[in-house]
PDB file of N, CA and C in Angstrom:
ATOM      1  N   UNK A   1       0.841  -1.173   0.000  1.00  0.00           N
ATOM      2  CA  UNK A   1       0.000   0.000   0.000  1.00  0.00           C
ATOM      3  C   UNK A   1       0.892   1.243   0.000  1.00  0.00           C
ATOM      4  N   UNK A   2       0.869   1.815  -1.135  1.00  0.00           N
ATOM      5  CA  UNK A   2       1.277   3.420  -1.074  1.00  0.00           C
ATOM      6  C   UNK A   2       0.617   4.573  -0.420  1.00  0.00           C
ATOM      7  N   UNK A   3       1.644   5.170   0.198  1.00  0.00           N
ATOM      8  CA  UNK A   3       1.488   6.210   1.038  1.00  0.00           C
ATOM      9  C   UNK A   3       1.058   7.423   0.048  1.00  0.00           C
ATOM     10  N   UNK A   4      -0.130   8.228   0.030  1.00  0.00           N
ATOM     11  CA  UNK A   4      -0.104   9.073  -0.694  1.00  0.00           C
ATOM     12  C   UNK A   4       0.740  10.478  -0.790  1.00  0.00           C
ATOM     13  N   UNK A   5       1.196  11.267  -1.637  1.00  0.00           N
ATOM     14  CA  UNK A   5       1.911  12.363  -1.006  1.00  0.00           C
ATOM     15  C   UNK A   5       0.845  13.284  -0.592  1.00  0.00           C
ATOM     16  N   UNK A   6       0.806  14.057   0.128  1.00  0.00           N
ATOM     17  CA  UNK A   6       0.316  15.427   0.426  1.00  0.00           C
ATOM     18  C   UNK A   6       0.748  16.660  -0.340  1.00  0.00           C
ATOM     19  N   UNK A   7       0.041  17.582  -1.108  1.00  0.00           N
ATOM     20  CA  UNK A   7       0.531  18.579  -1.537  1.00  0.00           C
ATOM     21  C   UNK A   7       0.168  19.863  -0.641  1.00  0.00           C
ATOM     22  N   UNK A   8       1.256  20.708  -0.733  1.00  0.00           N
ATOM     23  CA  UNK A   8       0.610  22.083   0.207  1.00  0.00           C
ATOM     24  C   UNK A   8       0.071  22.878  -0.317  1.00  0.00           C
ATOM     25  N   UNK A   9      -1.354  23.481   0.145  1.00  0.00           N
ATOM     26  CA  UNK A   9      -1.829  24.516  -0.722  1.00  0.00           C
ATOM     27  C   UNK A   9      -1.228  25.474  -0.540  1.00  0.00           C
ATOM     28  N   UNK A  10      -1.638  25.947  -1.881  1.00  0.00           N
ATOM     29  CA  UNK A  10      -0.942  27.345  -2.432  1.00  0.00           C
ATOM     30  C   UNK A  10      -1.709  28.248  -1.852  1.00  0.00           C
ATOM     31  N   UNK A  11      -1.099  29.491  -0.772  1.00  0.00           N
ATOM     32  CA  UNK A  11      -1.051  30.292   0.004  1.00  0.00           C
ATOM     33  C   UNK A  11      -2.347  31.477  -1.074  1.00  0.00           C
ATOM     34  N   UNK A  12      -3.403  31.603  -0.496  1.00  0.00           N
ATOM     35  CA  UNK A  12      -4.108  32.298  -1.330  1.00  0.00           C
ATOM     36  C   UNK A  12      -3.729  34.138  -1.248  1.00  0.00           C
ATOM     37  N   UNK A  13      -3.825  35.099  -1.875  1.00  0.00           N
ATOM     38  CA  UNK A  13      -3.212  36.320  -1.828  1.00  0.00           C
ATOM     39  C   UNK A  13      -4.793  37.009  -1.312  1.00  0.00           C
ATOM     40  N   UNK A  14      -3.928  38.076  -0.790  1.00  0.00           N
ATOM     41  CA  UNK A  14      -5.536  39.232   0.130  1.00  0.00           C
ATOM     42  C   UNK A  14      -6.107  39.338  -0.759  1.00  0.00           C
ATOM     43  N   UNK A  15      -5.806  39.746  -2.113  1.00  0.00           N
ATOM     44  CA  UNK A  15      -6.820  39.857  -3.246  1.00  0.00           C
ATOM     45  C   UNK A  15      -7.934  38.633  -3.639  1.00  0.00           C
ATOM     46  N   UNK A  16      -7.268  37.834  -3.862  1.00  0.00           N
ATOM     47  CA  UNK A  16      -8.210  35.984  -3.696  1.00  0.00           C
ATOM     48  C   UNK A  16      -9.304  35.940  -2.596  1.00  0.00           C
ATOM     49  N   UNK A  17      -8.749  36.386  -1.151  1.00  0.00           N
ATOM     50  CA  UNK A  17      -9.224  36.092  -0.360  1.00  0.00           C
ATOM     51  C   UNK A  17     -10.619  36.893   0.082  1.00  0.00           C
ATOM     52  N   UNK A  18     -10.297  38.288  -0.674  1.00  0.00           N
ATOM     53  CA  UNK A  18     -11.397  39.235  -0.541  1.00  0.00           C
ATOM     54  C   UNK A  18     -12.204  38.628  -1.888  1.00  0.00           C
ATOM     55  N   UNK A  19     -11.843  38.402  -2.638  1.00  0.00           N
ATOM     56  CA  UNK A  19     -12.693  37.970  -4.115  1.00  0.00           C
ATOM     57  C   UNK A  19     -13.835  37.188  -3.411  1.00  0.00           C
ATOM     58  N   UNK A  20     -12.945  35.499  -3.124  1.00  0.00           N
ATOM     59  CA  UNK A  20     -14.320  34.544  -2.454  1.00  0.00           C
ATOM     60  C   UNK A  20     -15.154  35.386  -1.380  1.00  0.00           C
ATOM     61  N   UNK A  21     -14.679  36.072  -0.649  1.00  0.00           N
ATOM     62  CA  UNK A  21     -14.984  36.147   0.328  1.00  0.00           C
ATOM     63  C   UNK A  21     -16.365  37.464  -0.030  1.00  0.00           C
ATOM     64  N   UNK A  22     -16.153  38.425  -0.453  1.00  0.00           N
ATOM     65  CA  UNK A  22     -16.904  39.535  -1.259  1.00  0.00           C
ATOM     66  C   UNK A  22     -18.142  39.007  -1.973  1.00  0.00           C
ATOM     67  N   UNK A  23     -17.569  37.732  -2.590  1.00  0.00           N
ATOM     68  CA  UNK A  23     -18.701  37.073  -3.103  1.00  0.00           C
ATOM     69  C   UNK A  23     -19.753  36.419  -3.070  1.00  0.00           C
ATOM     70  N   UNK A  24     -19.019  35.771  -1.457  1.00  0.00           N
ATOM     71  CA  UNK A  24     -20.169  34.989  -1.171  1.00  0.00           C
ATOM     72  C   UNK A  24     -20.787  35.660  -0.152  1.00  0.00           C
ATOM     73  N   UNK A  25     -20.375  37.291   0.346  1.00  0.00           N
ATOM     74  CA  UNK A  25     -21.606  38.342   1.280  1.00  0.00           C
ATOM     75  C   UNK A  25     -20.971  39.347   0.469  1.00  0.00           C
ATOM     76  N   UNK A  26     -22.543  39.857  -0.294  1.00  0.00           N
ATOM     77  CA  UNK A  26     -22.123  41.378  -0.580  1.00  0.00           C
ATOM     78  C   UNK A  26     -22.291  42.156  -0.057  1.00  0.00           C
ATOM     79  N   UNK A  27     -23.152  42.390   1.468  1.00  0.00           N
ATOM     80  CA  UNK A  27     -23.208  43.196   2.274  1.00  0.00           C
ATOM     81  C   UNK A  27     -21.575  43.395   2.753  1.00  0.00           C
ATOM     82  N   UNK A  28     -21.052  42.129   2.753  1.00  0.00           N
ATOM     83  CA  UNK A  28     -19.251  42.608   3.666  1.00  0.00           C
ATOM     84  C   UNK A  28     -18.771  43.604   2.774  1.00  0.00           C
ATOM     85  N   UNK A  29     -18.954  43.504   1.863  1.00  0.00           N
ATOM     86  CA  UNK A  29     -18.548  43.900   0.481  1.00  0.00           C
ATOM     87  C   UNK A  29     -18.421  45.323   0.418  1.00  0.00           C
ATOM     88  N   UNK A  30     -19.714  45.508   0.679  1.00  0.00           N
ATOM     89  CA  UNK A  30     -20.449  47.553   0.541  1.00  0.00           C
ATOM     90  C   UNK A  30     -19.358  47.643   2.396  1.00  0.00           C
ATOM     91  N   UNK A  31     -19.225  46.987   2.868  1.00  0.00           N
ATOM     92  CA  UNK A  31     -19.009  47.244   4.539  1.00  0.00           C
ATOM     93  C   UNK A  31     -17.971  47.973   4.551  1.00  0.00           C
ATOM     94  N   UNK A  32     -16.770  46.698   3.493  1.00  0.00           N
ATOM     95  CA  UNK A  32     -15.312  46.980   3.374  1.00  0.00           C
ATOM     96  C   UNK A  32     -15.106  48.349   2.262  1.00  0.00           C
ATOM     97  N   UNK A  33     -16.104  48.331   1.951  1.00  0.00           N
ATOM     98  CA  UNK A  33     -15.799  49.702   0.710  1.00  0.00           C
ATOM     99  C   UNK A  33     -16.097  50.831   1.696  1.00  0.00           C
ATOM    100  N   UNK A  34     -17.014  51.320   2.218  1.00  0.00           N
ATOM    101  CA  UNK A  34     -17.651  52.429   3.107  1.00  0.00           C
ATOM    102  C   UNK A  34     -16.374  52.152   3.876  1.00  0.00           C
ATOM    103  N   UNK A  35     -16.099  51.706   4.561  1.00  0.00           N
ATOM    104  CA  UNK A  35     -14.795  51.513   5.736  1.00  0.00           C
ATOM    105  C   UNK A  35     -13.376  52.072   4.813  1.00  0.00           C
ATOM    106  N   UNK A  36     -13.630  51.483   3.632  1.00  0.00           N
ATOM    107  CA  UNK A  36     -12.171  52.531   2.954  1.00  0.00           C
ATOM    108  C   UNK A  36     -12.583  53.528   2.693  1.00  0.00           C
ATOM    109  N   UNK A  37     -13.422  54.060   2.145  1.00  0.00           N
ATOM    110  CA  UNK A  37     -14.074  55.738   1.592  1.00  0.00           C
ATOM    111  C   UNK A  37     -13.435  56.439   3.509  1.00  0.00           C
ATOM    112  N   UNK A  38     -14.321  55.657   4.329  1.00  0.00           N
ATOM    113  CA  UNK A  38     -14.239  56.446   5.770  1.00  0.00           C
ATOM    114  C   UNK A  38     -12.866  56.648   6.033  1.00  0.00           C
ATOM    115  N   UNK A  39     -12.120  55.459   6.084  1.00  0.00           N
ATOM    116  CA  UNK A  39     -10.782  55.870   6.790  1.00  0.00           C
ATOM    117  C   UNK A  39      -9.452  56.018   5.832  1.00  0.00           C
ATOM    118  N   UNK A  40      -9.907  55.752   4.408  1.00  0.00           N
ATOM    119  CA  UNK A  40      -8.595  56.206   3.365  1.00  0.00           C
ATOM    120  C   UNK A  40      -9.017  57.035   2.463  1.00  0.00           C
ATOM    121  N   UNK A  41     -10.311  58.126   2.719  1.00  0.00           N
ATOM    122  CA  UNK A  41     -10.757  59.232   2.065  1.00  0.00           C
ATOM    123  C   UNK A  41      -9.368  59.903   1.208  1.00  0.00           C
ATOM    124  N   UNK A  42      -8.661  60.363   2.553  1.00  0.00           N
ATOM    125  CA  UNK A  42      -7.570  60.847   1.737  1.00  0.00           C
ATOM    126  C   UNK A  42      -6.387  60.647   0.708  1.00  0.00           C
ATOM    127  N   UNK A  43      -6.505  58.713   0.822  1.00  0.00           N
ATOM    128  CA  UNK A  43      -5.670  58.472  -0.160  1.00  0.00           C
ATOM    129  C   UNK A  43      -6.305  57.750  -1.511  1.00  0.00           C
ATOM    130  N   UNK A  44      -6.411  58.571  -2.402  1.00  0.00           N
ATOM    131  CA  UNK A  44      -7.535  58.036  -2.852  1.00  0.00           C
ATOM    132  C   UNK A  44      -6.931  56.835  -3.931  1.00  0.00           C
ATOM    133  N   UNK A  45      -5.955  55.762  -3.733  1.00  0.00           N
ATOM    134  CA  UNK A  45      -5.525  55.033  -4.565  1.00  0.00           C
ATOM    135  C   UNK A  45      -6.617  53.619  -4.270  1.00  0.00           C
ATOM    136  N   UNK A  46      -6.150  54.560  -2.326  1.00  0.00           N
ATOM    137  CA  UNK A  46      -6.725  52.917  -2.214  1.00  0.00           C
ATOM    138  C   UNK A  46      -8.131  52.624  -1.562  1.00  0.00           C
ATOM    139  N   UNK A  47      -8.739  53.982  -1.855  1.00  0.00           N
ATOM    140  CA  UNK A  47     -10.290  53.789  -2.107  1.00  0.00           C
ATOM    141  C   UNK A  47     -10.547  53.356  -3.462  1.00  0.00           C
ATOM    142  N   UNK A  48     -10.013  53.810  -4.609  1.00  0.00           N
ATOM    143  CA  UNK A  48     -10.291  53.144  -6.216  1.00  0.00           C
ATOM    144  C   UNK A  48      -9.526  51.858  -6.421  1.00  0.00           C
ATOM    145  N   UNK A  49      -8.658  50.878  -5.449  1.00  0.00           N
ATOM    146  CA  UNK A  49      -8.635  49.784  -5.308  1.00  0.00           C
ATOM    147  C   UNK A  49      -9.899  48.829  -4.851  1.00  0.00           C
ATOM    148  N   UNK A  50     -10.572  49.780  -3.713  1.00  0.00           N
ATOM    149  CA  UNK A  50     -11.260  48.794  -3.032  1.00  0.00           C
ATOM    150  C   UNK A  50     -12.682  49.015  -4.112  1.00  0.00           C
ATOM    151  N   UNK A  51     -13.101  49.889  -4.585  1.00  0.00           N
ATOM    152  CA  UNK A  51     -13.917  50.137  -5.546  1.00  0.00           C
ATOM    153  C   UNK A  51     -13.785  48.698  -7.015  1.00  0.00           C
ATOM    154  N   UNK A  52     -12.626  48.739  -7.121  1.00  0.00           N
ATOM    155  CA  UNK A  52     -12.156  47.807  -8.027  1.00  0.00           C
ATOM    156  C   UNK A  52     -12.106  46.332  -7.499  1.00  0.00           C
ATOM    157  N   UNK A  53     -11.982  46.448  -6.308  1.00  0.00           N
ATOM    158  CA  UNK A  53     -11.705  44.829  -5.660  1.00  0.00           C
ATOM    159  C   UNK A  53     -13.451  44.389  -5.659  1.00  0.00           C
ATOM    160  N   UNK A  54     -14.504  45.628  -5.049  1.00  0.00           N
ATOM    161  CA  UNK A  54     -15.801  44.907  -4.901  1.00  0.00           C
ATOM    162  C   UNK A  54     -16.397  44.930  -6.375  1.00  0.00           C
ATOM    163  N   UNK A  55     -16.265  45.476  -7.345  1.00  0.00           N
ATOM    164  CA  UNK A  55     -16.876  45.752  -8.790  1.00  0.00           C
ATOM    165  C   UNK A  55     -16.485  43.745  -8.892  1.00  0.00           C
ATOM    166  N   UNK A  56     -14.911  43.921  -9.191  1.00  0.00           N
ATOM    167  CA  UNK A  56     -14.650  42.159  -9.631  1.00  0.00           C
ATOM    168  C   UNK A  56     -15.249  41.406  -8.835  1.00  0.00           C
ATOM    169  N   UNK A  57     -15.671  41.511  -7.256  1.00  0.00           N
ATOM    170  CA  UNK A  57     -15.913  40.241  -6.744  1.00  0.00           C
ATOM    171  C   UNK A  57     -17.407  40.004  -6.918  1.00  0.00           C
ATOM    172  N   UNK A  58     -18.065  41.105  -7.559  1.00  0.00           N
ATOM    173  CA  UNK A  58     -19.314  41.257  -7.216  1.00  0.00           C
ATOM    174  C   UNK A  58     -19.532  40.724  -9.415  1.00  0.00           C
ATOM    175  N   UNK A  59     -18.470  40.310  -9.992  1.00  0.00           N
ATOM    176  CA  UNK A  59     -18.517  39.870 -11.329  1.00  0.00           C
ATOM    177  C   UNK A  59     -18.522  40.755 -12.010  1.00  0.00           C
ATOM    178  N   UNK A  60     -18.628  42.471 -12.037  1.00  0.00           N
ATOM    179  CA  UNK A  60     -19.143  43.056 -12.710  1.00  0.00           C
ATOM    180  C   UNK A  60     -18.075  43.716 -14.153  1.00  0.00           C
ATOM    181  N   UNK A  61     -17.482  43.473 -15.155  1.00  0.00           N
ATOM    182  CA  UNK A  61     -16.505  43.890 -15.552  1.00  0.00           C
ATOM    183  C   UNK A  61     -16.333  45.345 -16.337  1.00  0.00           C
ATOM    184  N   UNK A  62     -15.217  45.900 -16.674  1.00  0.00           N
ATOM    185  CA  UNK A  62     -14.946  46.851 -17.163  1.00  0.00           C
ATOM    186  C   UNK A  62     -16.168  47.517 -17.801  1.00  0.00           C
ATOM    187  N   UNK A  63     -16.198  46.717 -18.552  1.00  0.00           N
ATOM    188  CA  UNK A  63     -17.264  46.785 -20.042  1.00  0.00           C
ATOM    189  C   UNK A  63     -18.298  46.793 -19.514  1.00  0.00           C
ATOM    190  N   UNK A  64     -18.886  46.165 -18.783  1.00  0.00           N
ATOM    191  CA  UNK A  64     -20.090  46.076 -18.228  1.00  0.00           C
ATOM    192  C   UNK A  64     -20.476  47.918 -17.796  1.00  0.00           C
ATOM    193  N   UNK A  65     -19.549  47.757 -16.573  1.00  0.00           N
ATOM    194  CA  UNK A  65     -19.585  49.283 -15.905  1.00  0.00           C
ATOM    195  C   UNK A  65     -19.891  50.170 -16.602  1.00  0.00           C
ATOM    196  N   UNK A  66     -18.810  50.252 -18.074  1.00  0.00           N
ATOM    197  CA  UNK A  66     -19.070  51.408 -18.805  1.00  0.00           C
ATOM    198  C   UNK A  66     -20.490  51.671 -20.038  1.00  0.00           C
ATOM    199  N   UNK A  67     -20.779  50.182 -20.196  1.00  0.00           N
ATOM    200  CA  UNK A  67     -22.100  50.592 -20.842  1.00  0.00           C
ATOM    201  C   UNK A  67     -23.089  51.413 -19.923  1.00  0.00           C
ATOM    202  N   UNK A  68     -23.082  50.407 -18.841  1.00  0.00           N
ATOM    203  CA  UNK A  68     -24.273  50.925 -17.541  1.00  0.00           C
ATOM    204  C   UNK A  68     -23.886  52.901 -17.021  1.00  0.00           C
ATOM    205  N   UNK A  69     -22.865  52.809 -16.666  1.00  0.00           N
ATOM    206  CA  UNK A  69     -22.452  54.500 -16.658  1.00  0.00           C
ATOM    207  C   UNK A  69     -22.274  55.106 -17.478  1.00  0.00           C
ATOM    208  N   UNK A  70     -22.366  54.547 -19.047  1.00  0.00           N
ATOM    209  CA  UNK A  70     -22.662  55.475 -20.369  1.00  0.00           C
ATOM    210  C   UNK A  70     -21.161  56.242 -20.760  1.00  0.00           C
ATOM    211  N   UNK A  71     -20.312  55.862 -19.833  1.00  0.00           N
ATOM    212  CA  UNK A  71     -18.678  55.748 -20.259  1.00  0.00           C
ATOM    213  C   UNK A  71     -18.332  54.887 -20.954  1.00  0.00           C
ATOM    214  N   UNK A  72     -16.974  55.326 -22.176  1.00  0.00           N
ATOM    215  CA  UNK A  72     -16.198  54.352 -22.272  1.00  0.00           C
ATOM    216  C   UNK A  72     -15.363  53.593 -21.488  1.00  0.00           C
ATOM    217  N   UNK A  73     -14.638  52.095 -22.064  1.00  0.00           N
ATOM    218  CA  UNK A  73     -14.191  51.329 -21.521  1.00  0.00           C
ATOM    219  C   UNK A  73     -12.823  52.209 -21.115  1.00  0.00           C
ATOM    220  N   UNK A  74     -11.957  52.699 -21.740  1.00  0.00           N
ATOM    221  CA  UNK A  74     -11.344  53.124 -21.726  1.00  0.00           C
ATOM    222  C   UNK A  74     -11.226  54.181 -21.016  1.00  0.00           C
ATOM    223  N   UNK A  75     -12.437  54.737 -20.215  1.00  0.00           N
ATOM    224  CA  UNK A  75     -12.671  55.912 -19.380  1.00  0.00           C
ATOM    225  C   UNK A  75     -12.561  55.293 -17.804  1.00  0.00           C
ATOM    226  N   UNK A  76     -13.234  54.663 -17.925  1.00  0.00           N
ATOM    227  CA  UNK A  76     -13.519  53.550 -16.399  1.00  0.00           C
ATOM    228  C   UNK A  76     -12.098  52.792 -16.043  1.00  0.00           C
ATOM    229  N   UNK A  77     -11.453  52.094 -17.294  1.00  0.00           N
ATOM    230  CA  UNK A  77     -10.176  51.167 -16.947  1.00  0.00           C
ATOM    231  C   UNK A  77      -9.018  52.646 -16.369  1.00  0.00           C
ATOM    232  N   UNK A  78      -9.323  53.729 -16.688  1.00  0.00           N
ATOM    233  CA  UNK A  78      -8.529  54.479 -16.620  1.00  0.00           C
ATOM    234  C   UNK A  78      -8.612  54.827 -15.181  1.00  0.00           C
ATOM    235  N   UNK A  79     -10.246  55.341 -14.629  1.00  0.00           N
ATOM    236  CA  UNK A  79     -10.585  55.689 -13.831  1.00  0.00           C
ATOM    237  C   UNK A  79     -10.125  54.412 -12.592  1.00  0.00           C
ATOM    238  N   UNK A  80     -10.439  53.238 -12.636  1.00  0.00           N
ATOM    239  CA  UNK A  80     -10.191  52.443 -11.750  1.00  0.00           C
ATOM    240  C   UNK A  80      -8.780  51.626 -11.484  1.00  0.00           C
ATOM    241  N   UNK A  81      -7.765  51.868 -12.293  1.00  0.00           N
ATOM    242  CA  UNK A  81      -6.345  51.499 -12.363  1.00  0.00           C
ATOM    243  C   UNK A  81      -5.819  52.467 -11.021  1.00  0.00           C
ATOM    244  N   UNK A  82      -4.823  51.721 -10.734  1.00  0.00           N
ATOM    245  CA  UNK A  82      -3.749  51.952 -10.150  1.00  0.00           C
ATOM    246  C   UNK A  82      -3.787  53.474  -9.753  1.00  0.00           C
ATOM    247  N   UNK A  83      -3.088  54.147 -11.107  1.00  0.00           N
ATOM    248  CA  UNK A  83      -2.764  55.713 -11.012  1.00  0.00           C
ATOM    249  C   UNK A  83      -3.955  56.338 -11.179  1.00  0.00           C
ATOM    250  N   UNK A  84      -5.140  55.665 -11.365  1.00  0.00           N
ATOM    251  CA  UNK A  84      -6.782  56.548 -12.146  1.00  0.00           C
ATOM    252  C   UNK A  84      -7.018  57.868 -10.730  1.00  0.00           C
ATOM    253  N   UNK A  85      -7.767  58.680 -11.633  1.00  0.00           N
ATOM    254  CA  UNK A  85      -7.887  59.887 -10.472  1.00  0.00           C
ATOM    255  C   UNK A  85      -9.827  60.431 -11.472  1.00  0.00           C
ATOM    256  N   UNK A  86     -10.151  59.465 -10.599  1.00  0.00           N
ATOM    257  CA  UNK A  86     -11.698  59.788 -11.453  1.00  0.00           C
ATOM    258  C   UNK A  86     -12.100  61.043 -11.086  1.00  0.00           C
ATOM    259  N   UNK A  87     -13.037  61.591 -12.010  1.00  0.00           N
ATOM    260  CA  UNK A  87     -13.978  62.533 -11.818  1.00  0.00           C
ATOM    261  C   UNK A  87     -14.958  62.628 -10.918  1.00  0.00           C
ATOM    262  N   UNK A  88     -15.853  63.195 -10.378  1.00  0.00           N
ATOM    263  CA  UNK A  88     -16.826  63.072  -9.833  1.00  0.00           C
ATOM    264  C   UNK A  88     -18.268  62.247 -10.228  1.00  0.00           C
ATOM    265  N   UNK A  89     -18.140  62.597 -11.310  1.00  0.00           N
ATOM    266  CA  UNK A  89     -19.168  62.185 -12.290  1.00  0.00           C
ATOM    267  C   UNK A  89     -18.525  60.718 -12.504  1.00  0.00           C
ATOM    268  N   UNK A  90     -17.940  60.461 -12.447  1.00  0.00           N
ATOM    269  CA  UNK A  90     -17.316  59.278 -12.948  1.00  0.00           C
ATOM    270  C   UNK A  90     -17.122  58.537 -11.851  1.00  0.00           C
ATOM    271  N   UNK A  91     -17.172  58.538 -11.054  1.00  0.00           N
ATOM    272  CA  UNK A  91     -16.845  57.815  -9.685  1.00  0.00           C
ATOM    273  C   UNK A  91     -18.387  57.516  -9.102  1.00  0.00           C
ATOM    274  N   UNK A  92     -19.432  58.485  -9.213  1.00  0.00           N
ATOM    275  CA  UNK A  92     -20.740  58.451  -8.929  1.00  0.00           C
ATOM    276  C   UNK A  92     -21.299  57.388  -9.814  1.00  0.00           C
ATOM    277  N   UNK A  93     -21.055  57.762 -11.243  1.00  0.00           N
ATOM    278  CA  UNK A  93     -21.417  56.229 -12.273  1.00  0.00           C
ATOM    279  C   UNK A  93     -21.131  55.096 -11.864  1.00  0.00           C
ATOM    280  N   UNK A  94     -19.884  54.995 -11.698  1.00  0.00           N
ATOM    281  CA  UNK A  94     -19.614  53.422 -11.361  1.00  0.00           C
ATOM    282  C   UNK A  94     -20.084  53.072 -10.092  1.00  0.00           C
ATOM    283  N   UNK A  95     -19.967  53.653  -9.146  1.00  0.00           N
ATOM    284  CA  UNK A  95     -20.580  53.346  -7.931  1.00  0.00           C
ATOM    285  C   UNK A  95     -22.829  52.728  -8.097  1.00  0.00           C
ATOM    286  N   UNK A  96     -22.776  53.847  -8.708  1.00  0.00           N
ATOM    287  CA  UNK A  96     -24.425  53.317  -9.111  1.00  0.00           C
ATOM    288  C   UNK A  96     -24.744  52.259 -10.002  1.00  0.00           C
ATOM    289  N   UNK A  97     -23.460  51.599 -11.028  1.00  0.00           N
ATOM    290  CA  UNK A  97     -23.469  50.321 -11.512  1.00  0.00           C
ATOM    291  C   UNK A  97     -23.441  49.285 -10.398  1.00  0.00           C
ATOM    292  N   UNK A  98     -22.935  49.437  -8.952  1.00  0.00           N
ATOM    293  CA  UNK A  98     -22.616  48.786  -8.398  1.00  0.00           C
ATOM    294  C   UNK A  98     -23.679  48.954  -7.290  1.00  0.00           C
ATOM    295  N   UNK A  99     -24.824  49.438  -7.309  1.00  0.00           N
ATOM    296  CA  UNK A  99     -26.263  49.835  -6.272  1.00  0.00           C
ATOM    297  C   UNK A  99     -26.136  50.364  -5.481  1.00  0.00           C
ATOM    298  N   UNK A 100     -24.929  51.274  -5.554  1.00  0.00           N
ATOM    299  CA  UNK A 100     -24.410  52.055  -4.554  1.00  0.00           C
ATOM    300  C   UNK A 100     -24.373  53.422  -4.895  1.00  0.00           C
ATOM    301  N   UNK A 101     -24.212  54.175  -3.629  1.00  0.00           N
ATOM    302  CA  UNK A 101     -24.108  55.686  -3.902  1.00  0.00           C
ATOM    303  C   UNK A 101     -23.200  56.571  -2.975  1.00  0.00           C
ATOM    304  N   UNK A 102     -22.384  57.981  -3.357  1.00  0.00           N
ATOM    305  CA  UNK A 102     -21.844  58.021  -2.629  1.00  0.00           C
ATOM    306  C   UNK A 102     -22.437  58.677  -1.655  1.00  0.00           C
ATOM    307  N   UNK A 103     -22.202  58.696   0.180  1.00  0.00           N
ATOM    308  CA  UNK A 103     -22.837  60.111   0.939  1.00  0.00           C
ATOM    309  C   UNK A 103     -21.579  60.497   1.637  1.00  0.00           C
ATOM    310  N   UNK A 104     -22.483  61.265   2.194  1.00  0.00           N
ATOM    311  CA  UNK A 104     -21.442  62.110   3.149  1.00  0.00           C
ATOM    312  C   UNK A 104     -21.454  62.214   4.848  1.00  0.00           C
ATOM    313  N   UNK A 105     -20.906  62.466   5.964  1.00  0.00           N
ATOM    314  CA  UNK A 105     -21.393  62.487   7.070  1.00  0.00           C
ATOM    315  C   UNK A 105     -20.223  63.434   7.932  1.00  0.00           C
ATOM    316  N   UNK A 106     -20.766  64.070   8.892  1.00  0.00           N
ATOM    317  CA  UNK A 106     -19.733  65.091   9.499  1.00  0.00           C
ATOM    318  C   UNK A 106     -18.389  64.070  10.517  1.00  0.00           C
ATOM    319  N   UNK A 107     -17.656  64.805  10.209  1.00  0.00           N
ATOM    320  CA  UNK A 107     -16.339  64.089  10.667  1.00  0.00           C
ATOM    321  C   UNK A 107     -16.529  64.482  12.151  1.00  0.00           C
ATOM    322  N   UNK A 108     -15.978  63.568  13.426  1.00  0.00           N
ATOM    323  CA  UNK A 108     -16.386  63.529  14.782  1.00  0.00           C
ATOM    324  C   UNK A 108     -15.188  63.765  15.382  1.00  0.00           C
TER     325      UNK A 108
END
């Protein structure tokens, strides 16, 4: 009788982990986004990361976004990359592809 080997799983990355995880509650989803708007307002890379992390986990792609916000693809991939520095108007679109909206609330 052979001993079977064991393989080790492959270490899943925060990005993976928010994907499944985003996916299978989209309430965590809107939770973890509002929680970056709140406490990384000011950096805004990595509020249009987390914007980008719930759009993918929630399936929704580039193309998709930009028909629904009446942008091009090329407006949105721009807007949601890395270096993107969206508009107002443009940040409000995609957010409402995503049943969301932005608000506001007084700082404490």
């Amino acid at each position: 009788m052979r001993a079977e080997k064991k393989t080790a799983k492959k270490p899943r990355s925060w990005s993976q982990f928010k994907h499944e995880r985003f996916k299978k509650s989209p309430d965590e989803a809107i939770e973890y986004l509002k929680s970056s708007l709140e406490e990384n307002g000011d950096v805004p890379e990595l509020v249009i990361e987390a914007i980008r992390g719930v759009s993918e986990a929630f399936g929704i792609s580039i193309e998709q976004i930009a028909r629904k916000a009446g942008k091009t693809p090329s407006t949105i991939h721009k807007a949601l990359s890395k270096d993107g520095n969206p508009t107002l108007a443009t940040l409000t679109a995609v957010l409402k592809t995503l049943g969301l909206k932005l608000s506001v609330k007084k700082v404490s």
